[in-house]
PDB file of N, CA and C in Angstrom:
ATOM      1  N   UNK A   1      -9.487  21.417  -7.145  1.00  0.00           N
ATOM      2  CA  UNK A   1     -10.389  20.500  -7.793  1.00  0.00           C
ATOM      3  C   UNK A   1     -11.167  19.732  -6.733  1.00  0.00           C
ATOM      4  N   UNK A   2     -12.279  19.453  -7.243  1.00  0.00           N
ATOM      5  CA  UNK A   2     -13.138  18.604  -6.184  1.00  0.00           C
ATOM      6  C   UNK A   2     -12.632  17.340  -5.989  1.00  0.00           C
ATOM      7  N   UNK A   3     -13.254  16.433  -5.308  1.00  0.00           N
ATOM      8  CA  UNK A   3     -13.106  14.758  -5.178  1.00  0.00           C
ATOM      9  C   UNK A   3     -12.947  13.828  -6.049  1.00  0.00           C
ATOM     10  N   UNK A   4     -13.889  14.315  -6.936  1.00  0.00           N
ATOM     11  CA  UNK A   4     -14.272  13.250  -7.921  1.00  0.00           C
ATOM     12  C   UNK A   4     -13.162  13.676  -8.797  1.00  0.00           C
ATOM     13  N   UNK A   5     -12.741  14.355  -9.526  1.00  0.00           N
ATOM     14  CA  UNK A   5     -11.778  14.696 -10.449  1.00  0.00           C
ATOM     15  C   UNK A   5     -10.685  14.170  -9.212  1.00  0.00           C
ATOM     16  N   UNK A   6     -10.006  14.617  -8.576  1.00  0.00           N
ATOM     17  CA  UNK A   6      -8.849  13.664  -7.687  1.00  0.00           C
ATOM     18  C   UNK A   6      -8.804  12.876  -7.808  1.00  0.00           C
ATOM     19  N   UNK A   7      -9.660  11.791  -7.294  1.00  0.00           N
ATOM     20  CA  UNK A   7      -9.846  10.291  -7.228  1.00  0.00           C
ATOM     21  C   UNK A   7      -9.874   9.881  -8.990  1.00  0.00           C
ATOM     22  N   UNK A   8     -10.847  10.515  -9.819  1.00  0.00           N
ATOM     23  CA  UNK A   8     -10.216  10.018 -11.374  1.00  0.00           C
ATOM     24  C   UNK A   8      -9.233  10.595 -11.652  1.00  0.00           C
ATOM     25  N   UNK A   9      -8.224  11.238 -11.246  1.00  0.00           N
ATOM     26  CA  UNK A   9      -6.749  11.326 -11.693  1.00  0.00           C
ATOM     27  C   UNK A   9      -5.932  10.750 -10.936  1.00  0.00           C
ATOM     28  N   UNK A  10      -6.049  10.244 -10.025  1.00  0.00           N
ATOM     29  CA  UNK A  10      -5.427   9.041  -9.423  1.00  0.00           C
ATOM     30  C   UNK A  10      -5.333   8.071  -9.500  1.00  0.00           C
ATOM     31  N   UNK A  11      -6.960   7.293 -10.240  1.00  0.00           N
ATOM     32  CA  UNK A  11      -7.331   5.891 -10.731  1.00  0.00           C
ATOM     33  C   UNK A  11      -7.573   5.317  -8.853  1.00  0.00           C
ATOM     34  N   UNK A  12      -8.551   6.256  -8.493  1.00  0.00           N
ATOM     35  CA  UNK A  12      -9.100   5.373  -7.374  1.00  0.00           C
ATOM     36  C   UNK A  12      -9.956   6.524  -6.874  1.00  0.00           C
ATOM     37  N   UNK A  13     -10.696   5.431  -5.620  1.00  0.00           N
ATOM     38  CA  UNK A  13     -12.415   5.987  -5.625  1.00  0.00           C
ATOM     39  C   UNK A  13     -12.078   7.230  -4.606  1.00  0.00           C
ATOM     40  N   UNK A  14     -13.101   7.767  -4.802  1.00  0.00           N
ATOM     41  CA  UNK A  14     -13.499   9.243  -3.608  1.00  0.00           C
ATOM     42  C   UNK A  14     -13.608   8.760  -2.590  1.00  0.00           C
ATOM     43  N   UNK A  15     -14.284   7.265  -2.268  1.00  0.00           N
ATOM     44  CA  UNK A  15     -14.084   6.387  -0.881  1.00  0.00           C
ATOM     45  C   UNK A  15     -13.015   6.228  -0.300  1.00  0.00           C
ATOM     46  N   UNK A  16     -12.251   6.237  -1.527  1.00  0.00           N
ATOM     47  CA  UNK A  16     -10.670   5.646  -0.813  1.00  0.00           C
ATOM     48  C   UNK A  16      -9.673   7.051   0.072  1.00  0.00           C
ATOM     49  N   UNK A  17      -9.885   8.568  -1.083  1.00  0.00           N
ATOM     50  CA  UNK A  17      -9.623   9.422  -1.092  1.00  0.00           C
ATOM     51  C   UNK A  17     -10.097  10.126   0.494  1.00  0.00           C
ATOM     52  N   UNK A  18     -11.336   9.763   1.029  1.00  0.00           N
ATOM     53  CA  UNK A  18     -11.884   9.770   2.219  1.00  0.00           C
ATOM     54  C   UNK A  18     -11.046   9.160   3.127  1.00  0.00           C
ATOM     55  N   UNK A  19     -11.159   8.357   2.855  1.00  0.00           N
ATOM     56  CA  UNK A  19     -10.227   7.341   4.325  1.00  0.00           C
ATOM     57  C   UNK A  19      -8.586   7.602   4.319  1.00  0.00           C
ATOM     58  N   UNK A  20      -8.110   8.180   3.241  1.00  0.00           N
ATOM     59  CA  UNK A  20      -7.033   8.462   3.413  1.00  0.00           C
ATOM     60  C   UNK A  20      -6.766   9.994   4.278  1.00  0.00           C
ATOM     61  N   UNK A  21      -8.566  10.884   4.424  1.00  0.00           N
ATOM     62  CA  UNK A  21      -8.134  12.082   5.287  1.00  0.00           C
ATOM     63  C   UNK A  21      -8.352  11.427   6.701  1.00  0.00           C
ATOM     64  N   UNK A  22      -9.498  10.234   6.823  1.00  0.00           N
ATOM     65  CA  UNK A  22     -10.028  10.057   7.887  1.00  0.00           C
ATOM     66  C   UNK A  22      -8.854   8.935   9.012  1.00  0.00           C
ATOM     67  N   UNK A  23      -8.257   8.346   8.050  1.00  0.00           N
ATOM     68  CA  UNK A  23      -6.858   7.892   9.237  1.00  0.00           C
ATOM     69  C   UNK A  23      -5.660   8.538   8.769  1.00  0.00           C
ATOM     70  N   UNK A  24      -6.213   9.889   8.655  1.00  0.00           N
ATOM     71  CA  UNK A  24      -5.137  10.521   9.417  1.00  0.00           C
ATOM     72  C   UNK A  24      -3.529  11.199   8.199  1.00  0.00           C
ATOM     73  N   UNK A  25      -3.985  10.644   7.573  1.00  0.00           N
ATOM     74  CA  UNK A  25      -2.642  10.324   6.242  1.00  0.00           C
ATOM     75  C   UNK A  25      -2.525  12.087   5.555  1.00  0.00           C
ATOM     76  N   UNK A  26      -3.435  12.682   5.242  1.00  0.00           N
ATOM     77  CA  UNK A  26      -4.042  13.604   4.655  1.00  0.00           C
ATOM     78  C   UNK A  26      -4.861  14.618   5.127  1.00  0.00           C
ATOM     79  N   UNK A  27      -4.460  16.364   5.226  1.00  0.00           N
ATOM     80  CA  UNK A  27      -5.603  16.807   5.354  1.00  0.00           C
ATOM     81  C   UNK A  27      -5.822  17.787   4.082  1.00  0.00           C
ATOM     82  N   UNK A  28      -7.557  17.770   3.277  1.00  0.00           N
ATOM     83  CA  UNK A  28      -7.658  18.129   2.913  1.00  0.00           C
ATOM     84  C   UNK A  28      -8.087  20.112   2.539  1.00  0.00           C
ATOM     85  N   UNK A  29      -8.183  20.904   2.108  1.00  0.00           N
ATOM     86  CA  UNK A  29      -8.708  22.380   2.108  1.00  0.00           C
ATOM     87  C   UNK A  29     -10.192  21.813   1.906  1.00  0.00           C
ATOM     88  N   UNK A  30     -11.036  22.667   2.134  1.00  0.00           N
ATOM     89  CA  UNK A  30     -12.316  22.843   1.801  1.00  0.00           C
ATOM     90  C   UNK A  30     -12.832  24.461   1.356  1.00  0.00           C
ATOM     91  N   UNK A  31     -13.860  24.002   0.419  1.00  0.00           N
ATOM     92  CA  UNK A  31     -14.497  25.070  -0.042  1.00  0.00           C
ATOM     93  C   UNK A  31     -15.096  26.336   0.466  1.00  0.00           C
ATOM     94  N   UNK A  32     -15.702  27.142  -0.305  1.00  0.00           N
ATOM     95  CA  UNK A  32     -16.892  27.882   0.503  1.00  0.00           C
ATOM     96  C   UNK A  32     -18.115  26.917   1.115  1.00  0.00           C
ATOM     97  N   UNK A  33     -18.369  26.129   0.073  1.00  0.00           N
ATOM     98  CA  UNK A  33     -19.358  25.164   0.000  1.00  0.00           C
ATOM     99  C   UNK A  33     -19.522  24.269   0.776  1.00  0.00           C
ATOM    100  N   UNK A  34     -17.945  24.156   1.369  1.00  0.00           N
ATOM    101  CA  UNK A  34     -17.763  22.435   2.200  1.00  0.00           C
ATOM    102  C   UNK A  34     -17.339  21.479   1.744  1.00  0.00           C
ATOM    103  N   UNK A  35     -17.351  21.584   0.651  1.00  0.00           N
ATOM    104  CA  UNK A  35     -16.445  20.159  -0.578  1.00  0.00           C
ATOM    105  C   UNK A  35     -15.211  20.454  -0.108  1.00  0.00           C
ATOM    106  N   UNK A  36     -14.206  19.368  -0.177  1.00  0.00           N
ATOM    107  CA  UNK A  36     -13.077  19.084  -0.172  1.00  0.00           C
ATOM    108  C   UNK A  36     -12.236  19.449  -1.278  1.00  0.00           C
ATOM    109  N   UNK A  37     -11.157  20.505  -1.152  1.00  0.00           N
ATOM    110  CA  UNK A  37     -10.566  20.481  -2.400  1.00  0.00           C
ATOM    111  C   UNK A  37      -9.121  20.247  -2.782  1.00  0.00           C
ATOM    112  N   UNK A  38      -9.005  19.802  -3.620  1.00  0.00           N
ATOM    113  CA  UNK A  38      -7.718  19.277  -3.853  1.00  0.00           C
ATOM    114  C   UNK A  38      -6.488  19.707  -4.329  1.00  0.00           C
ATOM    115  N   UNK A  39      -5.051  20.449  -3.965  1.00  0.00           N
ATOM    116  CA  UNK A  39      -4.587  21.012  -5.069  1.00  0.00           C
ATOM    117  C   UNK A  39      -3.172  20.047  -5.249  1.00  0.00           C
ATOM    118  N   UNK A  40      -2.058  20.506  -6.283  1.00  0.00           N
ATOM    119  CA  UNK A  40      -1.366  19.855  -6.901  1.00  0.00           C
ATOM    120  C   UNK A  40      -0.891  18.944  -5.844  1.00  0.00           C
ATOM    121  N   UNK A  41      -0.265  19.721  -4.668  1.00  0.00           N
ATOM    122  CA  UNK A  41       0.319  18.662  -3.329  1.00  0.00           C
ATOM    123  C   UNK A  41      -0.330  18.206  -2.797  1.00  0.00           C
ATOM    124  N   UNK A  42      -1.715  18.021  -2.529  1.00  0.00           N
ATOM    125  CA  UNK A  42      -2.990  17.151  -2.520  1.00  0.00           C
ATOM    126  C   UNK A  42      -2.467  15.947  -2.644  1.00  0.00           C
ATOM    127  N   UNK A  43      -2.949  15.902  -4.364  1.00  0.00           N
ATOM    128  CA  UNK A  43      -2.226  15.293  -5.626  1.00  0.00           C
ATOM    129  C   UNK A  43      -1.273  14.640  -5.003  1.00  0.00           C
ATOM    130  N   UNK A  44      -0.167  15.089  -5.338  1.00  0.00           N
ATOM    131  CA  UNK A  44       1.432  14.106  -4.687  1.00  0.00           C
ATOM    132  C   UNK A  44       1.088  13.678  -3.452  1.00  0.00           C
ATOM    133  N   UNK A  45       0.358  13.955  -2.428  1.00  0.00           N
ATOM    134  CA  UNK A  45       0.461  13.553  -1.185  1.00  0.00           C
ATOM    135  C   UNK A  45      -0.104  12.216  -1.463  1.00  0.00           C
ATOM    136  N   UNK A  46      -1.438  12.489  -2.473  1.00  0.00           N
ATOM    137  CA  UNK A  46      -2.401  11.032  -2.314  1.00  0.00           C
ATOM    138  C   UNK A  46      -1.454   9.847  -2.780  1.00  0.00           C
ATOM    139  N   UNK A  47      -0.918  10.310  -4.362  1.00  0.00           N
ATOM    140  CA  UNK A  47       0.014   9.583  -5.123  1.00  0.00           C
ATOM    141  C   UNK A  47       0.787   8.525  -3.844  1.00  0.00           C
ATOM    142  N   UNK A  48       1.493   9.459  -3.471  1.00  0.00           N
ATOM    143  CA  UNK A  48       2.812   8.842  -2.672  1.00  0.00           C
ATOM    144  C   UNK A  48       1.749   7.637  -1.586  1.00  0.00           C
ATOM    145  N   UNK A  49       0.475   8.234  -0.967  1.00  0.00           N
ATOM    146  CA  UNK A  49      -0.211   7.034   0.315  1.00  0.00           C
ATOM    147  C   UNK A  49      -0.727   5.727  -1.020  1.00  0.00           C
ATOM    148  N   UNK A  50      -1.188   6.460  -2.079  1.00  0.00           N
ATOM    149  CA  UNK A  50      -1.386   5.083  -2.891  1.00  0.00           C
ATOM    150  C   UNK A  50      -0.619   4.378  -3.466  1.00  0.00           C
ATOM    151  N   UNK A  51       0.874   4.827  -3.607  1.00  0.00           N
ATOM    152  CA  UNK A  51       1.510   4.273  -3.922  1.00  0.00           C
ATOM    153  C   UNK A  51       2.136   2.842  -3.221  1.00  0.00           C
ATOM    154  N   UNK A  52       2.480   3.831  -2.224  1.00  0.00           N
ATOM    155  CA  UNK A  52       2.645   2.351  -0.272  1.00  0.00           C
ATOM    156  C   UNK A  52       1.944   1.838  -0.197  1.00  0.00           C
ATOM    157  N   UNK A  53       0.314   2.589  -0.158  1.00  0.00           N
ATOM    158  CA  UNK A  53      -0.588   1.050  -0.160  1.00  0.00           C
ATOM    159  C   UNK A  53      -0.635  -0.115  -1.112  1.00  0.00           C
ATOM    160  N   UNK A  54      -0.254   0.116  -2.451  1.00  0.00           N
ATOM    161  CA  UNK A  54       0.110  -1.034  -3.486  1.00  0.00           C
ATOM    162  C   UNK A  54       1.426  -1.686  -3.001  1.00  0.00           C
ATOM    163  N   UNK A  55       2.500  -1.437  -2.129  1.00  0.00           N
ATOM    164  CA  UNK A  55       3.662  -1.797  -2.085  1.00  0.00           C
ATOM    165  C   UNK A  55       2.951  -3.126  -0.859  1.00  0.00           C
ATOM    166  N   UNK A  56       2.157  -2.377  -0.118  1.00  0.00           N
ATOM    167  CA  UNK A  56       1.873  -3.611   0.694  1.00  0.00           C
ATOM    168  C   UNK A  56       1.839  -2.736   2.321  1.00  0.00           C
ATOM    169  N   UNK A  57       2.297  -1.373   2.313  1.00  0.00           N
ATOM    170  CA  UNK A  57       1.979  -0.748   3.818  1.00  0.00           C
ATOM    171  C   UNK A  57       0.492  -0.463   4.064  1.00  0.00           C
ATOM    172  N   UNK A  58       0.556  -0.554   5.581  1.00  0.00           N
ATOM    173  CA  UNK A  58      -0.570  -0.517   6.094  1.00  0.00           C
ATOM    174  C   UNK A  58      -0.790   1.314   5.972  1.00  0.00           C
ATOM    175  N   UNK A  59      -1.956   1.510   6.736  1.00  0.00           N
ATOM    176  CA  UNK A  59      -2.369   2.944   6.913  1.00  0.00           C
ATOM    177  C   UNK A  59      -1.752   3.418   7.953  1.00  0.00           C
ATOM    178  N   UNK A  60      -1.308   2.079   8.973  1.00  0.00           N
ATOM    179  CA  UNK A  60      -0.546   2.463   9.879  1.00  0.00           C
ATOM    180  C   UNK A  60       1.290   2.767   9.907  1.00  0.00           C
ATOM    181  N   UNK A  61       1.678   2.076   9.286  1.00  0.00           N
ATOM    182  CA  UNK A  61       2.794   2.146   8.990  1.00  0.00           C
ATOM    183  C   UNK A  61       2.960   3.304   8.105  1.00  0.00           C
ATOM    184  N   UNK A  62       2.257   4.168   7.075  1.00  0.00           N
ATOM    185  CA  UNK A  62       2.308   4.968   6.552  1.00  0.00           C
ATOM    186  C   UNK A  62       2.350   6.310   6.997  1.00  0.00           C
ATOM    187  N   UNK A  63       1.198   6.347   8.094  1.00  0.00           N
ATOM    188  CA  UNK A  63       1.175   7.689   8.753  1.00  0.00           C
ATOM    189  C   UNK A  63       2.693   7.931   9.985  1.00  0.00           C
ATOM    190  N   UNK A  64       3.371   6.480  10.158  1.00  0.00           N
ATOM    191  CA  UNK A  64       4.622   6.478  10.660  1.00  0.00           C
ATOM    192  C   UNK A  64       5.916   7.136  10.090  1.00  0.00           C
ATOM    193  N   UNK A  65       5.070   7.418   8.417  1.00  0.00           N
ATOM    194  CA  UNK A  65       6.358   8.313   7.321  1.00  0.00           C
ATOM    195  C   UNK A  65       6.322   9.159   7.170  1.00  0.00           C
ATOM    196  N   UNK A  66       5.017   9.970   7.620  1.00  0.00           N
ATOM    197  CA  UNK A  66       4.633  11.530   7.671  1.00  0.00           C
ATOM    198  C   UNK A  66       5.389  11.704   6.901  1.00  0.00           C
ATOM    199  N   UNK A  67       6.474  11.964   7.351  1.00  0.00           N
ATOM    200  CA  UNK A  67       7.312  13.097   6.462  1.00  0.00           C
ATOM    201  C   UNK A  67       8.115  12.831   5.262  1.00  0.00           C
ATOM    202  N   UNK A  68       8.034  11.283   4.693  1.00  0.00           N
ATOM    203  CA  UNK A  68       8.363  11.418   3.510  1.00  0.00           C
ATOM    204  C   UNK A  68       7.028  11.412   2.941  1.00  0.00           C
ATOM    205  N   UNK A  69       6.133  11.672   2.950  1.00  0.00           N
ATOM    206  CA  UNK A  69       4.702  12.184   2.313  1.00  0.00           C
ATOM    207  C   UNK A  69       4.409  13.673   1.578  1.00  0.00           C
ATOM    208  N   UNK A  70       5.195  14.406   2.348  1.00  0.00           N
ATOM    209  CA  UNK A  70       5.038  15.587   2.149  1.00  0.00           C
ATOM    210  C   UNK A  70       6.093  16.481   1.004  1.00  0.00           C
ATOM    211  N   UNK A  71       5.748  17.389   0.156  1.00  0.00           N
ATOM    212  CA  UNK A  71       6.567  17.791  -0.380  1.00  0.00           C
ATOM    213  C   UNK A  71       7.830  18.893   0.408  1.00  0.00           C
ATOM    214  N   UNK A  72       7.792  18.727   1.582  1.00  0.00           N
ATOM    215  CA  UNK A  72       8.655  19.754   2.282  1.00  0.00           C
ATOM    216  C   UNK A  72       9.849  19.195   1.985  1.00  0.00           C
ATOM    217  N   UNK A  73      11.089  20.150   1.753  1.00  0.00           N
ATOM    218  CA  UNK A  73      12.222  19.930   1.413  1.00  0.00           C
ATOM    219  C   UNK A  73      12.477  18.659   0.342  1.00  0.00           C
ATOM    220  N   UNK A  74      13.477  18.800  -0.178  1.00  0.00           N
ATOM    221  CA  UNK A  74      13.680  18.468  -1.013  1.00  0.00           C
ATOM    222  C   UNK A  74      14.590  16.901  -1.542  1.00  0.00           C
ATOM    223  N   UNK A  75      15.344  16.798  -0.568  1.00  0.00           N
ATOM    224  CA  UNK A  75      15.858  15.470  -0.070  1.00  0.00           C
ATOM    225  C   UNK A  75      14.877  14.178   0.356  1.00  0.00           C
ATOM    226  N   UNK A  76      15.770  13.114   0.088  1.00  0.00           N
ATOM    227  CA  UNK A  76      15.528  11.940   0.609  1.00  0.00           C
ATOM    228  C   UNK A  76      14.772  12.115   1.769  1.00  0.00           C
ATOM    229  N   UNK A  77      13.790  10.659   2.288  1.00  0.00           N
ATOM    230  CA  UNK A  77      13.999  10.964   3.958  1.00  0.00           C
ATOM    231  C   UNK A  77      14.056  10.261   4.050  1.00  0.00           C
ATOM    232  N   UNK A  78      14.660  10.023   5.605  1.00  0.00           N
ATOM    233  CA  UNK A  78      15.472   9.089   5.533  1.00  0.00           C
ATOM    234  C   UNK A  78      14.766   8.040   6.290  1.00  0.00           C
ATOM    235  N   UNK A  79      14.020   8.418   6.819  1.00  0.00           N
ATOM    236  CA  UNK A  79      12.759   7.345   7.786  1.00  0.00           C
ATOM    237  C   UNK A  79      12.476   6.175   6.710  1.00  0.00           C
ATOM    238  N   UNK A  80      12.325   6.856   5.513  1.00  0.00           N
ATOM    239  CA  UNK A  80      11.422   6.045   4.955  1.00  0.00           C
ATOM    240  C   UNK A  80      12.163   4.880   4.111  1.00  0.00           C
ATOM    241  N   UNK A  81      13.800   4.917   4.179  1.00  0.00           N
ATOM    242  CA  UNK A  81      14.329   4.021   3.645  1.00  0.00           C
ATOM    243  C   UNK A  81      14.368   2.971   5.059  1.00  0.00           C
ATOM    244  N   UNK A  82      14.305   3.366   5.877  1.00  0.00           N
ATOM    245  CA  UNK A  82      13.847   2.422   7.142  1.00  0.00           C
ATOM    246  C   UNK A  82      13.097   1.422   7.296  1.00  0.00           C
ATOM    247  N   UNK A  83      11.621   2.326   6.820  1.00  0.00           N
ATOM    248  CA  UNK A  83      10.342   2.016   6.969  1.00  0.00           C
ATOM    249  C   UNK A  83      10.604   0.507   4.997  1.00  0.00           C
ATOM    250  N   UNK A  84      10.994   1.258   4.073  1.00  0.00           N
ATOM    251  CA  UNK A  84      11.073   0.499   3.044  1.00  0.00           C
ATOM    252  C   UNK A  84      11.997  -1.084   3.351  1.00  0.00           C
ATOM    253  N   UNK A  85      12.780  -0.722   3.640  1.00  0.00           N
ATOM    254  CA  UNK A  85      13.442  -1.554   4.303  1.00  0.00           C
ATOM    255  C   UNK A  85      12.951  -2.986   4.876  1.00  0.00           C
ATOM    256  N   UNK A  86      12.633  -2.589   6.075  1.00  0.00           N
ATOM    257  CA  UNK A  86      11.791  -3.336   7.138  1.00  0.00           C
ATOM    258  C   UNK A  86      10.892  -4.220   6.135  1.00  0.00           C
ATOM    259  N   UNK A  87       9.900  -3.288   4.980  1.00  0.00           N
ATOM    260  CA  UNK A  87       8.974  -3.802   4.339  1.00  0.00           C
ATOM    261  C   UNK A  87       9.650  -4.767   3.383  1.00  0.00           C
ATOM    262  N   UNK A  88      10.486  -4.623   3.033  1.00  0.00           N
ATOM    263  CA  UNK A  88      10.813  -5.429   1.967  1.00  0.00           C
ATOM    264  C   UNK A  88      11.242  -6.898   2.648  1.00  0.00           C
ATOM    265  N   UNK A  89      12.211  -6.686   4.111  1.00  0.00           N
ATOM    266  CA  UNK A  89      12.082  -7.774   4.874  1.00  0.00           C
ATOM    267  C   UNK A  89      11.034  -8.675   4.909  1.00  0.00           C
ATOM    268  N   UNK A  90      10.002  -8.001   5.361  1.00  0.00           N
ATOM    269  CA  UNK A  90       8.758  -8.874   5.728  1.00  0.00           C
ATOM    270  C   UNK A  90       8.179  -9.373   4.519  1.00  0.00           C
ATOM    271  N   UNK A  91       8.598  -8.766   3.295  1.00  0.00           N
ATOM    272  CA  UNK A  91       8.010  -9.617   2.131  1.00  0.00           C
ATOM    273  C   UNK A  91       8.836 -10.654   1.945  1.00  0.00           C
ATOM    274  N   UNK A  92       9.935 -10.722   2.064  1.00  0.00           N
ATOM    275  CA  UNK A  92      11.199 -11.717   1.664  1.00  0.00           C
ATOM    276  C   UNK A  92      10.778 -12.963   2.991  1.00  0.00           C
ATOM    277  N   UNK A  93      10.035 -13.179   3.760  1.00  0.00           N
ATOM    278  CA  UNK A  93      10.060 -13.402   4.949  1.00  0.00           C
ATOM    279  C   UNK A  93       8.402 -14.241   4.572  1.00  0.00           C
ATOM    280  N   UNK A  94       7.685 -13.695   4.007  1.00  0.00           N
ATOM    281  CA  UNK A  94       6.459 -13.925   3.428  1.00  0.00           C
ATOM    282  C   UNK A  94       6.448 -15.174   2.634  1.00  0.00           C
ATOM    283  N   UNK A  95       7.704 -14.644   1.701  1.00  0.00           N
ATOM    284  CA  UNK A  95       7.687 -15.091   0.560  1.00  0.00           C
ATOM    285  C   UNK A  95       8.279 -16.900   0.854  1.00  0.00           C
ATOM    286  N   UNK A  96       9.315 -16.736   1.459  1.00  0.00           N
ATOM    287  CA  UNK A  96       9.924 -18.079   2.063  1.00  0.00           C
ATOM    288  C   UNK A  96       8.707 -18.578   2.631  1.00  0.00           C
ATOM    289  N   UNK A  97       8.019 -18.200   3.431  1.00  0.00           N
ATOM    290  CA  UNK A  97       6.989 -19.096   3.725  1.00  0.00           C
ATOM    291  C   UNK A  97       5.770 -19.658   3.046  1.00  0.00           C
ATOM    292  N   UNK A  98       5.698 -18.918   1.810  1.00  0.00           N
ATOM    293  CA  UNK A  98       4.646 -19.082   0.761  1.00  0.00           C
ATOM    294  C   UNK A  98       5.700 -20.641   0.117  1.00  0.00           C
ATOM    295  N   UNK A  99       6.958 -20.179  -0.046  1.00  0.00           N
ATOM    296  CA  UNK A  99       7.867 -21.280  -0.776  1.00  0.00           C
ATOM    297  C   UNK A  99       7.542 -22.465   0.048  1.00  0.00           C
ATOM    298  N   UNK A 100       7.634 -22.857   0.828  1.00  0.00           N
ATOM    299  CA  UNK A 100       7.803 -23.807   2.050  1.00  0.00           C
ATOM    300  C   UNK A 100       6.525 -24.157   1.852  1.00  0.00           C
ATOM    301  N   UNK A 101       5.355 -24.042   2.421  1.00  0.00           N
ATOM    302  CA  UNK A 101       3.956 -24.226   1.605  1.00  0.00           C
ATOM    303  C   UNK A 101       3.582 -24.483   0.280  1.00  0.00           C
ATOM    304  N   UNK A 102       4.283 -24.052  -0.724  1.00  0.00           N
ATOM    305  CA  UNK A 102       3.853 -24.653  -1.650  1.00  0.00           C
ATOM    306  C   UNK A 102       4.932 -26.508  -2.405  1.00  0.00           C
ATOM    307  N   UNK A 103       6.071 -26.221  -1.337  1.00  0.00           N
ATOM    308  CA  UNK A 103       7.161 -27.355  -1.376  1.00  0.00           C
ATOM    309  C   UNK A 103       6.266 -28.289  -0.658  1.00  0.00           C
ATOM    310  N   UNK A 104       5.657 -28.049  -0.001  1.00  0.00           N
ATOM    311  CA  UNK A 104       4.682 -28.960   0.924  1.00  0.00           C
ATOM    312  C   UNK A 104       3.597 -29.739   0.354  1.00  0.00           C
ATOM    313  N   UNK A 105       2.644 -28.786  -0.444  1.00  0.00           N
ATOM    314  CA  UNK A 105       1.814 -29.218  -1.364  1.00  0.00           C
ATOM    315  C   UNK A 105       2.421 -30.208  -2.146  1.00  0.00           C
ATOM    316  N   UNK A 106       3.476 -29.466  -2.946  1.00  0.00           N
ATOM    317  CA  UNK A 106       3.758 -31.093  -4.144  1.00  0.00           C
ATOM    318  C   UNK A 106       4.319 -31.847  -3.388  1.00  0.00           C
ATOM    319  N   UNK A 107       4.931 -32.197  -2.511  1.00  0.00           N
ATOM    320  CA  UNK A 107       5.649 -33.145  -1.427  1.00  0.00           C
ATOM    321  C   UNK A 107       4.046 -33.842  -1.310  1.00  0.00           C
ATOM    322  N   UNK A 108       2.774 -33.602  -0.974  1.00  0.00           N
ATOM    323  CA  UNK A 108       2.358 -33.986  -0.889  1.00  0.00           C
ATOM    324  C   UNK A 108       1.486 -34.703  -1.939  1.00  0.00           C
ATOM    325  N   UNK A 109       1.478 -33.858  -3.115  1.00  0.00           N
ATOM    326  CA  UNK A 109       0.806 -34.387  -4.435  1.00  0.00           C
ATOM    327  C   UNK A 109       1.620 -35.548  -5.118  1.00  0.00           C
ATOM    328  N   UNK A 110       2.945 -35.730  -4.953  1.00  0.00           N
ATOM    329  CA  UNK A 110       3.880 -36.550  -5.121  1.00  0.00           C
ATOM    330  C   UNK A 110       3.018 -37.935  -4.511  1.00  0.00           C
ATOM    331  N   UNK A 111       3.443 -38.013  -2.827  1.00  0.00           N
ATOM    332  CA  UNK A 111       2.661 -39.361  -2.093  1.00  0.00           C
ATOM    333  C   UNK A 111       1.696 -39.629  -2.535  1.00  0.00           C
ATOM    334  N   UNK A 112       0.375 -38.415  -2.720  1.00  0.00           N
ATOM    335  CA  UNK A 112      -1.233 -38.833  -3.433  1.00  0.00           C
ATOM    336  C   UNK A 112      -0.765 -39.727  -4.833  1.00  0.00           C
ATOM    337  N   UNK A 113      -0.175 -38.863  -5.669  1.00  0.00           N
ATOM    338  CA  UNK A 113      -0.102 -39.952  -6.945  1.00  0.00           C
ATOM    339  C   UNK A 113       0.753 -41.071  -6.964  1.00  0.00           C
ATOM    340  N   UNK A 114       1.835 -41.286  -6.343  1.00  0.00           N
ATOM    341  CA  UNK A 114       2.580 -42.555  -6.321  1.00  0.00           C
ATOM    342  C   UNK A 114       1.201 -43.838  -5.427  1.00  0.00           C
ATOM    343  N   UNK A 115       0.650 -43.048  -4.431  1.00  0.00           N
ATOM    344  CA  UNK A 115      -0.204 -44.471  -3.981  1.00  0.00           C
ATOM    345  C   UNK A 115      -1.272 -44.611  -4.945  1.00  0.00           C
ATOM    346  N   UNK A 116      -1.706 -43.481  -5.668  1.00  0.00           N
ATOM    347  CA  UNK A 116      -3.118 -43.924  -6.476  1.00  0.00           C
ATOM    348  C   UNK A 116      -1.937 -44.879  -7.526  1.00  0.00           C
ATOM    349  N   UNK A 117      -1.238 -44.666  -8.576  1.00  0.00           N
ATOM    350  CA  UNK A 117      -0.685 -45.244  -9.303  1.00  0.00           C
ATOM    351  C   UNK A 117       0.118 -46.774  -8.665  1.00  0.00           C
ATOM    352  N   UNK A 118      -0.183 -46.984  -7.728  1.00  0.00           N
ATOM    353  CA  UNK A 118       0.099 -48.180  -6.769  1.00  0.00           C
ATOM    354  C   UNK A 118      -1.198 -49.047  -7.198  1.00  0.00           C
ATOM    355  N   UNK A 119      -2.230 -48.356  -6.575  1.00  0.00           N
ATOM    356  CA  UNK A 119      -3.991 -48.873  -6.707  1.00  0.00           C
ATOM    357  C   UNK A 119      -4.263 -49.659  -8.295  1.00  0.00           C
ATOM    358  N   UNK A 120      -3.951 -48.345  -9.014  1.00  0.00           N
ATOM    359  CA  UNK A 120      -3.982 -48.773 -10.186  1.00  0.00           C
ATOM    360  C   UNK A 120      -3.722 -50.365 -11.009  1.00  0.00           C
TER     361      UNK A 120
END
């Protein structure tokens, strides 16, 4: 299948579908024509890079999983509970600091309204 049918059975653009051959993540077949074509493991390959990219991996960290990308063999891999891993760290790690920042804010919305209600 061409681009455009890929990218609408994926629910994302032919732009995106591009940059996923151009760093590296993906290589696609091409036509007689020169179009890019897509077949079922295409498909799963893109699935699986769009999937990480919603989780929050970079393009870089992704092409670090090669091989759980690919449909070769049939098992786990095991890199990628590594790589998941790590990621989930850095969100938990994120996340405390988003907490702490927003403990900060009302810590601070607290002082703003006790002195205006002082004024008052």
């Amino acid at each position: 299948m061409q681009i455009k049918e890929a990218a609408d059975r994926l629910g994302i653009t032919e732009r995106m579908l591009r940059h996923y051959e151009q760093s590296g993540l993906m290589e696609t077949g091409r036509a007689d024509n020169g179009y890019r074509s897509y077949d079922a493991a295409d498909l799963r390959r893109a699935t699986r890079i769009r999937d990480l990219i919603a989780t929050g991996f970079s393009t870089r960290e992704i092409r670090a999983m090669a091989a759980c990308l690919s449909d070769e063999g049939d098992g786990p891999c095991e890199g990628g509970v590594a790589q998941l891993l790590g990621k989930l760290e850095q969100i938990e790690r994120l996340r405390a600091d988003l907490d702490a920042k927003r403990d900060a804010v009302h810590a601070r919305l607290a002082t703003l309204r006790a002195a205006l209600s002082e004024d008052a």
